[in-house]
PDB file of N, CA and C in Angstrom:
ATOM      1  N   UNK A   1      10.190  13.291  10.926  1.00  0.00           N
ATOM      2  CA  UNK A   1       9.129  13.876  10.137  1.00  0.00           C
ATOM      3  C   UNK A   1       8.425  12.792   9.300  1.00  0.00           C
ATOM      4  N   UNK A   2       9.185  11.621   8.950  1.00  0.00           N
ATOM      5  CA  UNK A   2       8.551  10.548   7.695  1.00  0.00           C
ATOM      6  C   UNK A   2       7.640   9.739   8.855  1.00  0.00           C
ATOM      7  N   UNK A   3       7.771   9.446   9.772  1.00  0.00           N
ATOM      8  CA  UNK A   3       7.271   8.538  10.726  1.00  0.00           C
ATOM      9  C   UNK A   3       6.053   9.575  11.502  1.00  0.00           C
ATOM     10  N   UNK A   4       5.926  10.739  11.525  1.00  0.00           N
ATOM     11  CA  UNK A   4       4.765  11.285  11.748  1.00  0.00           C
ATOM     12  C   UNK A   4       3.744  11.636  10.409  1.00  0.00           C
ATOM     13  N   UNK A   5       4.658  11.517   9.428  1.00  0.00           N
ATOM     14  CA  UNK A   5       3.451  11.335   8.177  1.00  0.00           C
ATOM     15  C   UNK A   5       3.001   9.756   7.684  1.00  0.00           C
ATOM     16  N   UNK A   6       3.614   9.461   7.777  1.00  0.00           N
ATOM     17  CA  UNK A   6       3.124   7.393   7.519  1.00  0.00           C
ATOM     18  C   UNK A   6       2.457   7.376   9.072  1.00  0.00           C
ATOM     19  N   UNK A   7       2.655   7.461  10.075  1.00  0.00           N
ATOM     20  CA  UNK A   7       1.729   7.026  11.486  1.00  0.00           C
ATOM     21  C   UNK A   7       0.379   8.034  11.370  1.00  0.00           C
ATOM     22  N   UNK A   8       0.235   9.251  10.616  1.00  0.00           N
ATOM     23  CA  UNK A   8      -1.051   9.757  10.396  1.00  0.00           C
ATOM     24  C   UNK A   8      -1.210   8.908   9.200  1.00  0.00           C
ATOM     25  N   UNK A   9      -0.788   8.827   8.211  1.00  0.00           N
ATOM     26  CA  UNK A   9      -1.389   8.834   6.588  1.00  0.00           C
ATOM     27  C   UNK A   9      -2.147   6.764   6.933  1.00  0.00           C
ATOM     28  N   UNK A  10      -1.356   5.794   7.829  1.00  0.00           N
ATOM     29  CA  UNK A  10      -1.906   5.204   8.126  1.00  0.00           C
ATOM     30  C   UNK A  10      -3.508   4.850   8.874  1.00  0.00           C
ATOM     31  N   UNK A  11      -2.994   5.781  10.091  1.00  0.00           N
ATOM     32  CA  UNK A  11      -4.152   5.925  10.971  1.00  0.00           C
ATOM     33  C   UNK A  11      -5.476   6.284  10.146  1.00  0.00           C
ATOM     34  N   UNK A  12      -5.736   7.782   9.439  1.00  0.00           N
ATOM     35  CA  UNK A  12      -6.429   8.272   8.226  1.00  0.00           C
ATOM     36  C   UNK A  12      -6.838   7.266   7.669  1.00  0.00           C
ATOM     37  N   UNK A  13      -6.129   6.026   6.935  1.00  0.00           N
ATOM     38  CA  UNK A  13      -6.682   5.399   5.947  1.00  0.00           C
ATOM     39  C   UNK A  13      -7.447   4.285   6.875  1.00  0.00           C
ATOM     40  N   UNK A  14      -7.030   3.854   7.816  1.00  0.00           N
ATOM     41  CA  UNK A  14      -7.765   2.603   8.726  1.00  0.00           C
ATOM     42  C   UNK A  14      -8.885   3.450   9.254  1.00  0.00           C
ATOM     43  N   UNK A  15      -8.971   5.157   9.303  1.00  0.00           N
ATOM     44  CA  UNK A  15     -10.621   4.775   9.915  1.00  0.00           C
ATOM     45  C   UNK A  15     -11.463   5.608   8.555  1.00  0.00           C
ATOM     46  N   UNK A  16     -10.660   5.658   7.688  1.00  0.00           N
ATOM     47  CA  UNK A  16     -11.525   6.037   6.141  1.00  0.00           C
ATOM     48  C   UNK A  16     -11.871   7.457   6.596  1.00  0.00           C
ATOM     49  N   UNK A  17     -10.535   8.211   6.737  1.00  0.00           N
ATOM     50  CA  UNK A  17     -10.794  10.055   6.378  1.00  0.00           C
ATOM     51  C   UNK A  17     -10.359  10.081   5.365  1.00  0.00           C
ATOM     52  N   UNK A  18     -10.651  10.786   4.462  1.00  0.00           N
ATOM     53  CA  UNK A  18     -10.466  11.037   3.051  1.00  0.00           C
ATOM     54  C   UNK A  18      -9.172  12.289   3.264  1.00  0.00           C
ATOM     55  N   UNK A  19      -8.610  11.994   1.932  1.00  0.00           N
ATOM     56  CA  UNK A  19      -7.027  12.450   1.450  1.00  0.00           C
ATOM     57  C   UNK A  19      -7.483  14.300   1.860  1.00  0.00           C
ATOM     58  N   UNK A  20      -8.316  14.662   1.340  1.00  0.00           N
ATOM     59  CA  UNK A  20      -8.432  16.158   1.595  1.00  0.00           C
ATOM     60  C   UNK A  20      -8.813  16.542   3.073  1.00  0.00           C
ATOM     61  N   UNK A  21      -9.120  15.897   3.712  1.00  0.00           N
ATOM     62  CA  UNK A  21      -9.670  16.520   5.268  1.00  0.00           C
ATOM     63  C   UNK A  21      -9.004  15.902   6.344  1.00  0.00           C
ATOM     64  N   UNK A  22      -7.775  15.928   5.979  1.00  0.00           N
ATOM     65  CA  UNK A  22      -6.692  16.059   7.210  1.00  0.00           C
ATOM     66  C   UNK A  22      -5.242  16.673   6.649  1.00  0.00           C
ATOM     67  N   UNK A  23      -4.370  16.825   7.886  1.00  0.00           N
ATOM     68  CA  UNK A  23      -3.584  17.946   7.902  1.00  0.00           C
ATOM     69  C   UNK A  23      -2.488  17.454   9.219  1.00  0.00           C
ATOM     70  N   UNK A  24      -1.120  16.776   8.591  1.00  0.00           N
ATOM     71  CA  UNK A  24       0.048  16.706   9.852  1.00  0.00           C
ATOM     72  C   UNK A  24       0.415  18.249   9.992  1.00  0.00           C
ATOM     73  N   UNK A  25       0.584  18.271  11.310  1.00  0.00           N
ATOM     74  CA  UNK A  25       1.242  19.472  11.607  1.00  0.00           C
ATOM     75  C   UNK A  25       2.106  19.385  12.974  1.00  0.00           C
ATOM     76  N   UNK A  26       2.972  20.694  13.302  1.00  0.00           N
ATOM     77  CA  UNK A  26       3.715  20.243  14.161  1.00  0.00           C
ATOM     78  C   UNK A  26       3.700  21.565  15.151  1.00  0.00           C
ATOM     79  N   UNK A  27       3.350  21.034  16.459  1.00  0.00           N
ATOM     80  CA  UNK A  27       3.111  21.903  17.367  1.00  0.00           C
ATOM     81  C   UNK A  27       4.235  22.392  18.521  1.00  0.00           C
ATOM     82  N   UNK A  28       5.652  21.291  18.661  1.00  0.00           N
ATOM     83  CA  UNK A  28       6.928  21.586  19.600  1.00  0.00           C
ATOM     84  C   UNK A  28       7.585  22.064  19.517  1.00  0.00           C
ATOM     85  N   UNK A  29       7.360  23.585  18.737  1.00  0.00           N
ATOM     86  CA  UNK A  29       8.618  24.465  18.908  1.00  0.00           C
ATOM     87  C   UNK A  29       8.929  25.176  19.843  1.00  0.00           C
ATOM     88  N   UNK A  30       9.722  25.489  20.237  1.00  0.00           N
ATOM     89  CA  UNK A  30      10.335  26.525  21.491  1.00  0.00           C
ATOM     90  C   UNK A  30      11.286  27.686  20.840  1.00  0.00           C
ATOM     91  N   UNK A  31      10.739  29.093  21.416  1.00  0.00           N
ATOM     92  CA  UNK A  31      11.583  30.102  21.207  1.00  0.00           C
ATOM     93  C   UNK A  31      11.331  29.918  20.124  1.00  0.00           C
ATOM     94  N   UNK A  32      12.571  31.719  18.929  1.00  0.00           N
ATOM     95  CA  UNK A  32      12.600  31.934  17.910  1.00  0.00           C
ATOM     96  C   UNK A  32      13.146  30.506  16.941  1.00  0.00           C
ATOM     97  N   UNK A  33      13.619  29.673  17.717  1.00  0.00           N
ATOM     98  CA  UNK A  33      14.328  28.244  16.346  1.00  0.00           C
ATOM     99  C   UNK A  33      13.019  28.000  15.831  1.00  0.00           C
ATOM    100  N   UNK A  34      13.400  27.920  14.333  1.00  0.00           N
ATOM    101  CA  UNK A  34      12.330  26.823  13.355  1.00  0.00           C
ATOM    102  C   UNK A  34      12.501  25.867  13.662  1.00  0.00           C
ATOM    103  N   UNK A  35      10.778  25.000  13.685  1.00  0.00           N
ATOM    104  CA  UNK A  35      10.834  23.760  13.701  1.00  0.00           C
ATOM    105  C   UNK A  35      10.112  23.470  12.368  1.00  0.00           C
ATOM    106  N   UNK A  36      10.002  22.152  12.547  1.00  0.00           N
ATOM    107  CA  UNK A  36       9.278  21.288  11.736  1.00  0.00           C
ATOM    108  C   UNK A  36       7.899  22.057  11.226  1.00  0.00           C
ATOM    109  N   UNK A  37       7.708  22.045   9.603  1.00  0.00           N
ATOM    110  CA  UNK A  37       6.225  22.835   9.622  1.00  0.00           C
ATOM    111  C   UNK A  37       5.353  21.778   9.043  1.00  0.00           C
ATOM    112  N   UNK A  38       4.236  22.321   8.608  1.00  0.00           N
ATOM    113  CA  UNK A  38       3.511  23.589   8.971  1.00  0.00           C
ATOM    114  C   UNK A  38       3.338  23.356  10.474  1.00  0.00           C
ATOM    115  N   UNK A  39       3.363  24.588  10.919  1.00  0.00           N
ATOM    116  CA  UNK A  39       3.163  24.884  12.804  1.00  0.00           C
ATOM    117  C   UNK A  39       1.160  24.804  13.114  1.00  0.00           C
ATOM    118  N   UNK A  40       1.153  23.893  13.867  1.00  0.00           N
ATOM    119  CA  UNK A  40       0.007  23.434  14.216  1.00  0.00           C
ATOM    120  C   UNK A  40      -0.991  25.183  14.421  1.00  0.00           C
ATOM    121  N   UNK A  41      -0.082  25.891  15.272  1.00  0.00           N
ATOM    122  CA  UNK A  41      -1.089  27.162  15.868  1.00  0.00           C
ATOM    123  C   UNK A  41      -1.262  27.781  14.533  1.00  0.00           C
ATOM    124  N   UNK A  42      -0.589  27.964  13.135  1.00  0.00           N
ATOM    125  CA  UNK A  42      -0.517  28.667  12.475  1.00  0.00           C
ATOM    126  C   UNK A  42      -1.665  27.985  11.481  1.00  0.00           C
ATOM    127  N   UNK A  43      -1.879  26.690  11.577  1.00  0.00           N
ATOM    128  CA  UNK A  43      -3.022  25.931  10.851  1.00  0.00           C
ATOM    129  C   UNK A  43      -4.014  26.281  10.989  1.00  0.00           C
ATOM    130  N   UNK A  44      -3.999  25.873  12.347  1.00  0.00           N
ATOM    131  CA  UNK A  44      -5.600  26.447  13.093  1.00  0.00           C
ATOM    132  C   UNK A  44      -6.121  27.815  12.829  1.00  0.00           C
ATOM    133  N   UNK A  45      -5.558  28.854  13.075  1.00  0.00           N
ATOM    134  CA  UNK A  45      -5.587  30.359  12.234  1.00  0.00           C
ATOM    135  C   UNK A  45      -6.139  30.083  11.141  1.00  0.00           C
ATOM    136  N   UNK A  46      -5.540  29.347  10.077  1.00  0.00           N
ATOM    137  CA  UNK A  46      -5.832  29.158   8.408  1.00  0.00           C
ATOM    138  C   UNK A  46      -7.364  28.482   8.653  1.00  0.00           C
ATOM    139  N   UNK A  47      -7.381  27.741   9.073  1.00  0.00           N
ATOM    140  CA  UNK A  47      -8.651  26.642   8.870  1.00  0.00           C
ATOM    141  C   UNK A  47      -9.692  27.555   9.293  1.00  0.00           C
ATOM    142  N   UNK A  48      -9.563  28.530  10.516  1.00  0.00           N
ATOM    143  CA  UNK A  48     -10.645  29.246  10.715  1.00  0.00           C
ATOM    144  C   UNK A  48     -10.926  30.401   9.908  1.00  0.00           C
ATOM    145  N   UNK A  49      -9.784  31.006   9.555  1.00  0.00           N
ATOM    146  CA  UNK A  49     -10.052  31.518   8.402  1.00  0.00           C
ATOM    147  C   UNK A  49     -10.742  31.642   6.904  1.00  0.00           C
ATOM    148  N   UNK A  50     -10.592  29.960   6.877  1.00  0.00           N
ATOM    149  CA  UNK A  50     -11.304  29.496   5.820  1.00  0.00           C
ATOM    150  C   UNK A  50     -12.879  28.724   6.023  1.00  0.00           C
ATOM    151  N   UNK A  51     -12.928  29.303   7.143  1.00  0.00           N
ATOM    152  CA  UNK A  51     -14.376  29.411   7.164  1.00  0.00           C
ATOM    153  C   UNK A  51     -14.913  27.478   8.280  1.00  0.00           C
ATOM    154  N   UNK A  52     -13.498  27.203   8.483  1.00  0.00           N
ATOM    155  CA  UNK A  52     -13.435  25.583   8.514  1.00  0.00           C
ATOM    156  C   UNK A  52     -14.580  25.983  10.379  1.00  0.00           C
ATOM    157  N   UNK A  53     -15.509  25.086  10.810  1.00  0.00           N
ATOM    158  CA  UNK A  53     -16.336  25.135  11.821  1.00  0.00           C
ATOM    159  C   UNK A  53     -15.428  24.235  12.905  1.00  0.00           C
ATOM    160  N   UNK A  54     -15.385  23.291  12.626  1.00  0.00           N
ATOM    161  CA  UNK A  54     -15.010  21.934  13.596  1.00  0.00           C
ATOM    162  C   UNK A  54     -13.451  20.984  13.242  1.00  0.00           C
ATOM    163  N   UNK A  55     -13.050  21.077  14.139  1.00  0.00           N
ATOM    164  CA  UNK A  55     -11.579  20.408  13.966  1.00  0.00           C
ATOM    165  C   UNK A  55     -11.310  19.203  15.080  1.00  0.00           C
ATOM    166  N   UNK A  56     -10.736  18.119  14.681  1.00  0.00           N
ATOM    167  CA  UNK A  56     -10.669  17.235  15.557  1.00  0.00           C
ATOM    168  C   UNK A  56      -8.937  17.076  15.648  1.00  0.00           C
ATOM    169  N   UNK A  57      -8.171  17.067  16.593  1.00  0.00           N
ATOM    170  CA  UNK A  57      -6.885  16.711  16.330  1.00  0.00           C
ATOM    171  C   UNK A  57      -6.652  15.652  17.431  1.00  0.00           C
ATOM    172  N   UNK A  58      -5.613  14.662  16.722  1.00  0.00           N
ATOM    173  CA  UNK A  58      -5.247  13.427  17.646  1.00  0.00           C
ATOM    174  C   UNK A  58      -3.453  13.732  17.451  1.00  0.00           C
ATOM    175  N   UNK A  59      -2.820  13.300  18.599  1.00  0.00           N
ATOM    176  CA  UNK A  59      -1.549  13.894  18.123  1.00  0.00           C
ATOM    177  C   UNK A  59      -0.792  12.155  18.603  1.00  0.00           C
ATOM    178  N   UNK A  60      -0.690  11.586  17.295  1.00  0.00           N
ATOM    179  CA  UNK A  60       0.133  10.100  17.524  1.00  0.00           C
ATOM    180  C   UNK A  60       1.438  10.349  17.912  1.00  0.00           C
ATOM    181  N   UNK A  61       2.404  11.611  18.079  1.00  0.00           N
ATOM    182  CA  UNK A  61       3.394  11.354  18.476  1.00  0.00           C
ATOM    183  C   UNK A  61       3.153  10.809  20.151  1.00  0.00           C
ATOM    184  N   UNK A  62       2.682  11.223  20.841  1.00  0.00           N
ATOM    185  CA  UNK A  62       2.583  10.866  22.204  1.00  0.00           C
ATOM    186  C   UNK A  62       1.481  10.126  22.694  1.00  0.00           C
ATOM    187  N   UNK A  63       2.119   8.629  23.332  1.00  0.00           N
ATOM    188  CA  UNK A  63       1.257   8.148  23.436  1.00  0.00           C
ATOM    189  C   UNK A  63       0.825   8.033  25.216  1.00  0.00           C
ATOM    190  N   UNK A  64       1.192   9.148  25.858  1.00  0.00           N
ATOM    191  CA  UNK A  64       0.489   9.320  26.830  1.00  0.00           C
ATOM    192  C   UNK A  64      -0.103  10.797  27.344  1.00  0.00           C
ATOM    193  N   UNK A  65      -1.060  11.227  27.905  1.00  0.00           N
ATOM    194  CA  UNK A  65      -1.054  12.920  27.386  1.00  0.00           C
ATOM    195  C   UNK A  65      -0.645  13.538  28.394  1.00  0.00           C
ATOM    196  N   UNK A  66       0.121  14.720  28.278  1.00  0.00           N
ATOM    197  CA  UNK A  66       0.514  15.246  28.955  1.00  0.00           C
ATOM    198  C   UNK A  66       0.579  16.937  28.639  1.00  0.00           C
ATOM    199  N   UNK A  67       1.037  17.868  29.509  1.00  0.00           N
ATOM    200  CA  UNK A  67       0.944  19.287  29.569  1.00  0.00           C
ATOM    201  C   UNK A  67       0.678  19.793  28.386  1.00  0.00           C
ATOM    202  N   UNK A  68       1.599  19.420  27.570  1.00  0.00           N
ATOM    203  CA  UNK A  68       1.690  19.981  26.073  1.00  0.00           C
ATOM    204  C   UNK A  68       0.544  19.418  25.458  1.00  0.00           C
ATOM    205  N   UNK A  69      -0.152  18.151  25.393  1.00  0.00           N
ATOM    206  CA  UNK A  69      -1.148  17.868  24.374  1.00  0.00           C
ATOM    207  C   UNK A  69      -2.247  18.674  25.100  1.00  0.00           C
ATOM    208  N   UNK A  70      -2.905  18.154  26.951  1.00  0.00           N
ATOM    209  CA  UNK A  70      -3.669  18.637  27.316  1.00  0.00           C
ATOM    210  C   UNK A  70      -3.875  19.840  27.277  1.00  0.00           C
ATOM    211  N   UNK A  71      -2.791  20.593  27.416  1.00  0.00           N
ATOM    212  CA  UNK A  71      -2.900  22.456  27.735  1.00  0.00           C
ATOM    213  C   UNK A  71      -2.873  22.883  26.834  1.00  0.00           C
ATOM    214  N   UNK A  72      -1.844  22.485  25.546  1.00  0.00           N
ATOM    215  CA  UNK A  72      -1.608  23.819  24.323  1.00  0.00           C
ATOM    216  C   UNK A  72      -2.596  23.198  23.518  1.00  0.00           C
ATOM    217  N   UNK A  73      -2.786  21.539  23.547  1.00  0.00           N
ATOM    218  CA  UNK A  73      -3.654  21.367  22.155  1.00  0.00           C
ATOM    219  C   UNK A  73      -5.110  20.958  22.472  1.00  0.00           C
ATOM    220  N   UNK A  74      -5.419  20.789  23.616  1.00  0.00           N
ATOM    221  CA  UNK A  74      -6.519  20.363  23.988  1.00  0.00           C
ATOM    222  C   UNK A  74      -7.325  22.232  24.455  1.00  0.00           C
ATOM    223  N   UNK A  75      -6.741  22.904  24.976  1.00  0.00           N
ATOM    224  CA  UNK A  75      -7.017  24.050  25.885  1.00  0.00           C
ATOM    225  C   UNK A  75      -7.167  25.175  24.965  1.00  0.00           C
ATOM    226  N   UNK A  76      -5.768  25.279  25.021  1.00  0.00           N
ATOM    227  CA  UNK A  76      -4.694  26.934  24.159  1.00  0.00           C
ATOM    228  C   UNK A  76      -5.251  26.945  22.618  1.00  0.00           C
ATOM    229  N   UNK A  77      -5.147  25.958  22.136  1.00  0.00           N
ATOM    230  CA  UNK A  77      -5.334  25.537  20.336  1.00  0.00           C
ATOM    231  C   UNK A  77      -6.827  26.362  20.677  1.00  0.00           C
ATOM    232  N   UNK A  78      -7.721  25.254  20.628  1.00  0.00           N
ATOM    233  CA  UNK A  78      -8.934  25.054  21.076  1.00  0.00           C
ATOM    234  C   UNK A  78      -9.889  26.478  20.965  1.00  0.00           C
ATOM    235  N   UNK A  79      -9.081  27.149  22.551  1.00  0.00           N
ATOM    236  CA  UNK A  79      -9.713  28.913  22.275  1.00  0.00           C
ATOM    237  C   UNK A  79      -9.177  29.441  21.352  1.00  0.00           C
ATOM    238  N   UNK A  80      -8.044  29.222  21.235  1.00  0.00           N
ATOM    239  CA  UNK A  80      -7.901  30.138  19.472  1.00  0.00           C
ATOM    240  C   UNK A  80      -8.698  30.086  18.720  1.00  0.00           C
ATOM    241  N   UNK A  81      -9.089  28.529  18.220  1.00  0.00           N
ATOM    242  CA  UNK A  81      -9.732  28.793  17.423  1.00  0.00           C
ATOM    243  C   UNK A  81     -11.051  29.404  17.580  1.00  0.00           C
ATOM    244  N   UNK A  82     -11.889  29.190  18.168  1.00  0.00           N
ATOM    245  CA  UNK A  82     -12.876  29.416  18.645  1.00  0.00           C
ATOM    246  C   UNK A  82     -13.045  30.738  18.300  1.00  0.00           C
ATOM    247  N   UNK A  83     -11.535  31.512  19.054  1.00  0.00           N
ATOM    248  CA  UNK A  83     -11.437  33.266  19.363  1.00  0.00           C
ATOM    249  C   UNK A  83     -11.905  33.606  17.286  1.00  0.00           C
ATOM    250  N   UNK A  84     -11.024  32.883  16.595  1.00  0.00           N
ATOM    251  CA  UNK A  84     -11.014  33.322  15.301  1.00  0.00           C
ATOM    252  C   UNK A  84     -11.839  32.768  14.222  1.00  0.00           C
ATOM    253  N   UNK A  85     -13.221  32.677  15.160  1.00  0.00           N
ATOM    254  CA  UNK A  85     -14.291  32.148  14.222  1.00  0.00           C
ATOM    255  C   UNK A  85     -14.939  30.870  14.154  1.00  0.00           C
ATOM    256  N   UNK A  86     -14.173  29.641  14.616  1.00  0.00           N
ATOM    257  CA  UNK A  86     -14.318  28.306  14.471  1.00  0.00           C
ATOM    258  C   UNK A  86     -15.589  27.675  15.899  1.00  0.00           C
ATOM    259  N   UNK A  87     -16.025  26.904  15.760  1.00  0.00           N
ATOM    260  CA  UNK A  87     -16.803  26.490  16.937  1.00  0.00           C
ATOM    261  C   UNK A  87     -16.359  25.615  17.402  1.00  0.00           C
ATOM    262  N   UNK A  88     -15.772  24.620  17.144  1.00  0.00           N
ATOM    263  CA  UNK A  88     -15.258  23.220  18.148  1.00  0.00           C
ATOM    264  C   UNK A  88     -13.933  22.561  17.840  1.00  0.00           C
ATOM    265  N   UNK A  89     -13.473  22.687  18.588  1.00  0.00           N
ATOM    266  CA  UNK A  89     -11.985  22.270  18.432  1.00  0.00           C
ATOM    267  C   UNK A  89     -11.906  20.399  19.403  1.00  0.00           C
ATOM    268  N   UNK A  90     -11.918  19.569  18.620  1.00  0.00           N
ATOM    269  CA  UNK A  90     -11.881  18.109  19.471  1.00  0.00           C
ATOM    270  C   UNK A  90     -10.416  17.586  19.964  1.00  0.00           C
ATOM    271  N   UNK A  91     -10.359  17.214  20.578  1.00  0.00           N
ATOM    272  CA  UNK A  91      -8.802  16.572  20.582  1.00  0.00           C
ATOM    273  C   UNK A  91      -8.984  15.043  21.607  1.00  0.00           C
ATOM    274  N   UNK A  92      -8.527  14.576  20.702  1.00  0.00           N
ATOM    275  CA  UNK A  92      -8.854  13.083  20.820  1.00  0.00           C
ATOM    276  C   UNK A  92      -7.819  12.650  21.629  1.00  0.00           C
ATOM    277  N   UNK A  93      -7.868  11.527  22.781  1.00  0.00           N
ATOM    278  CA  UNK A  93      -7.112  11.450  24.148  1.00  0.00           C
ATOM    279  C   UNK A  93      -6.480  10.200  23.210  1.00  0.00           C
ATOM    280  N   UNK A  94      -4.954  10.446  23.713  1.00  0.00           N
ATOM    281  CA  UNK A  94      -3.741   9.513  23.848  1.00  0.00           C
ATOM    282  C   UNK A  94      -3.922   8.232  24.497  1.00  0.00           C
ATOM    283  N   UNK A  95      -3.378   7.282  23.648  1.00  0.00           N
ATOM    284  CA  UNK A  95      -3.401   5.905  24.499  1.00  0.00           C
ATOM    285  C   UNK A  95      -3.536   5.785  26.240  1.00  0.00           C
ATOM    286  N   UNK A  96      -2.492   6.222  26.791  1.00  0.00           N
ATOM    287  CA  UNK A  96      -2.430   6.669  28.018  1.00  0.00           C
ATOM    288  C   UNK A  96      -2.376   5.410  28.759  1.00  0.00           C
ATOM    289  N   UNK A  97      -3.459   4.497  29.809  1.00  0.00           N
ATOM    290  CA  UNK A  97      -3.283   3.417  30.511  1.00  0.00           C
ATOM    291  C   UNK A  97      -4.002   2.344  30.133  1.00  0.00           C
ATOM    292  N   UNK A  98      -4.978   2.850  29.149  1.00  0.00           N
ATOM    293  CA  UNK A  98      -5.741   1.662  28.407  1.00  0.00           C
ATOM    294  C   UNK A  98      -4.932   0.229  28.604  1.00  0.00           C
ATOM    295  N   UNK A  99      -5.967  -1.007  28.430  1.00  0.00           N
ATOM    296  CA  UNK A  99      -5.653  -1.617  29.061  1.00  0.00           C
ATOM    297  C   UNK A  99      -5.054  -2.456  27.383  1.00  0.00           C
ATOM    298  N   UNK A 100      -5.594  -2.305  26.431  1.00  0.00           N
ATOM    299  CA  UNK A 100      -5.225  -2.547  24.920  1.00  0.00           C
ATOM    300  C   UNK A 100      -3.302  -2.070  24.587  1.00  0.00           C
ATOM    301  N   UNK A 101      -3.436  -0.888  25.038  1.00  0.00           N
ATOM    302  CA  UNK A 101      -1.662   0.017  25.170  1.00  0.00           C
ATOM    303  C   UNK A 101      -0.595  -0.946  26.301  1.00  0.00           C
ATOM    304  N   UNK A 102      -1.694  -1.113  27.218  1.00  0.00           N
ATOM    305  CA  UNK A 102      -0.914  -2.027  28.347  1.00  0.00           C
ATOM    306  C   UNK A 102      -0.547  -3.489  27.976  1.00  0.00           C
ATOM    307  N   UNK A 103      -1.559  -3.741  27.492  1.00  0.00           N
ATOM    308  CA  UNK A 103      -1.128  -5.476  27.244  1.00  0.00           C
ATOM    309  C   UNK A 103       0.002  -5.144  25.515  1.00  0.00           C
ATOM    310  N   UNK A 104      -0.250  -4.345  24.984  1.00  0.00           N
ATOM    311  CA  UNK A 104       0.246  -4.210  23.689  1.00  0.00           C
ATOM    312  C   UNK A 104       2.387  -4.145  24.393  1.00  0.00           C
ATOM    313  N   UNK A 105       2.606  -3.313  24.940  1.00  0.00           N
ATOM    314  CA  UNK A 105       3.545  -2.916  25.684  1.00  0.00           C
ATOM    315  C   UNK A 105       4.058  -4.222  26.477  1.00  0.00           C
ATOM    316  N   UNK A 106       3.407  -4.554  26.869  1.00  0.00           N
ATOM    317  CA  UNK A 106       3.809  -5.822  27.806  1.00  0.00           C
ATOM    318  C   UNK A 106       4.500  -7.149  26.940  1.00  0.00           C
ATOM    319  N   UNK A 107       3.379  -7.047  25.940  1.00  0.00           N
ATOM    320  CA  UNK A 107       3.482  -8.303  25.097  1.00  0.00           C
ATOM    321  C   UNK A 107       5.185  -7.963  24.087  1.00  0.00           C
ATOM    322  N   UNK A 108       5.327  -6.873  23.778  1.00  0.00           N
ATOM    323  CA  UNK A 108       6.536  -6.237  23.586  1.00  0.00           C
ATOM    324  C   UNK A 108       7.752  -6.521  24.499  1.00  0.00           C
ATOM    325  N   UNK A 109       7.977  -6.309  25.544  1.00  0.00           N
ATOM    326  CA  UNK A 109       8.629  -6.447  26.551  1.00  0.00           C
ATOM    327  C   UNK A 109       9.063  -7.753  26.846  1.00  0.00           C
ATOM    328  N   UNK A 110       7.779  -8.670  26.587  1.00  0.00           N
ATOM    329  CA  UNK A 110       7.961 -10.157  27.101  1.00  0.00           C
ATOM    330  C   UNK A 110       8.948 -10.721  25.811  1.00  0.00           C
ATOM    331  N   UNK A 111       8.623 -10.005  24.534  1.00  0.00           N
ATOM    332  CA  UNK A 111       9.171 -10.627  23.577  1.00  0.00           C
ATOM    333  C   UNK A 111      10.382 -10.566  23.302  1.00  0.00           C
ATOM    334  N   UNK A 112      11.056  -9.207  23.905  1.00  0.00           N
ATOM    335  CA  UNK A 112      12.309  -8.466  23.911  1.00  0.00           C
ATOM    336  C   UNK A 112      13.196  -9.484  24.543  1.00  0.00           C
ATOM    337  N   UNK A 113      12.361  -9.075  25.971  1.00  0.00           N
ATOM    338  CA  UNK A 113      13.522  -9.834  26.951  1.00  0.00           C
ATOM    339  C   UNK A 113      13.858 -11.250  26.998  1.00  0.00           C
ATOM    340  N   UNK A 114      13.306 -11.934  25.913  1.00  0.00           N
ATOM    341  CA  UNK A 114      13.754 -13.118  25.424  1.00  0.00           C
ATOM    342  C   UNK A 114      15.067 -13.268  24.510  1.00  0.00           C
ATOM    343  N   UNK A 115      14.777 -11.907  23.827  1.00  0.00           N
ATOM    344  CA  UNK A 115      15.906 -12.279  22.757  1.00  0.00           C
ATOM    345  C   UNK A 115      17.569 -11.036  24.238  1.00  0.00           C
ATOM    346  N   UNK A 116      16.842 -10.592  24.763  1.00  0.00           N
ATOM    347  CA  UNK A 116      17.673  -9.852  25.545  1.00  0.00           C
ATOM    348  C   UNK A 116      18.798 -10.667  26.467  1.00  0.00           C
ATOM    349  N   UNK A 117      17.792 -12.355  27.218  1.00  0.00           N
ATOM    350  CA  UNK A 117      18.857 -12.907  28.076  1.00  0.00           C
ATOM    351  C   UNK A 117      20.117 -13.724  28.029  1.00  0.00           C
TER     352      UNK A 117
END
């Protein structure tokens, strides 16, 4: 949970969003178990509620996208909100194969397996 609030509260401050107009939340729960809150679907509800138009979400835990970002948060989120008032739901694409992620990764690897042999 501390490492998804310092990897947003960082990100936020390097591209200058201001302290009030963002929001960690957590979208991987399964079944009746509590997870981690506030629950992303239950945000989105609130924000449209409050009259909020446009939402952009980037989700730094994963840095490649897959079912869960594309479908529930890119897709599923998205028409919710929409359904409950809101007009645009953004969701900003995951590192993925970029070639910046690739050399970043690599350059990692090369450095490892030095201290590794």
């Amino acid at each position: 949970r501390a490492q998804c609030h310092e990897t947003t509260r960082r990100i936020v401050a390097q591209v200058g969003i201001p302290k009030d107009k963002f929001i960690t939340t957590f979208q991987s729960r399964l079944g009746p178990t509590q997870w981690l809150q506030p629950y992303t679907d239950k945000t989105i509800d609130r924000l449209a509620e409050e009259g909020k138009k446009r939402v952009l979400i980037f989700s730094p835990a994963f840095v490649a996208d897959c079912l869960e970002t594309l479908d529930e948060l890119g897709s599923e989120l998205k028409e919710q909100f929409v359904e409950e008032g809101g007009e645009t739901l953004d969701l900003v694409p995951s590192l993925n194969s970029t070639e910046v992620f690739v050399n970043c990764v690599s350059d990692l690897i090369r450095k490892l397996a030095v201290y590794s042999s």
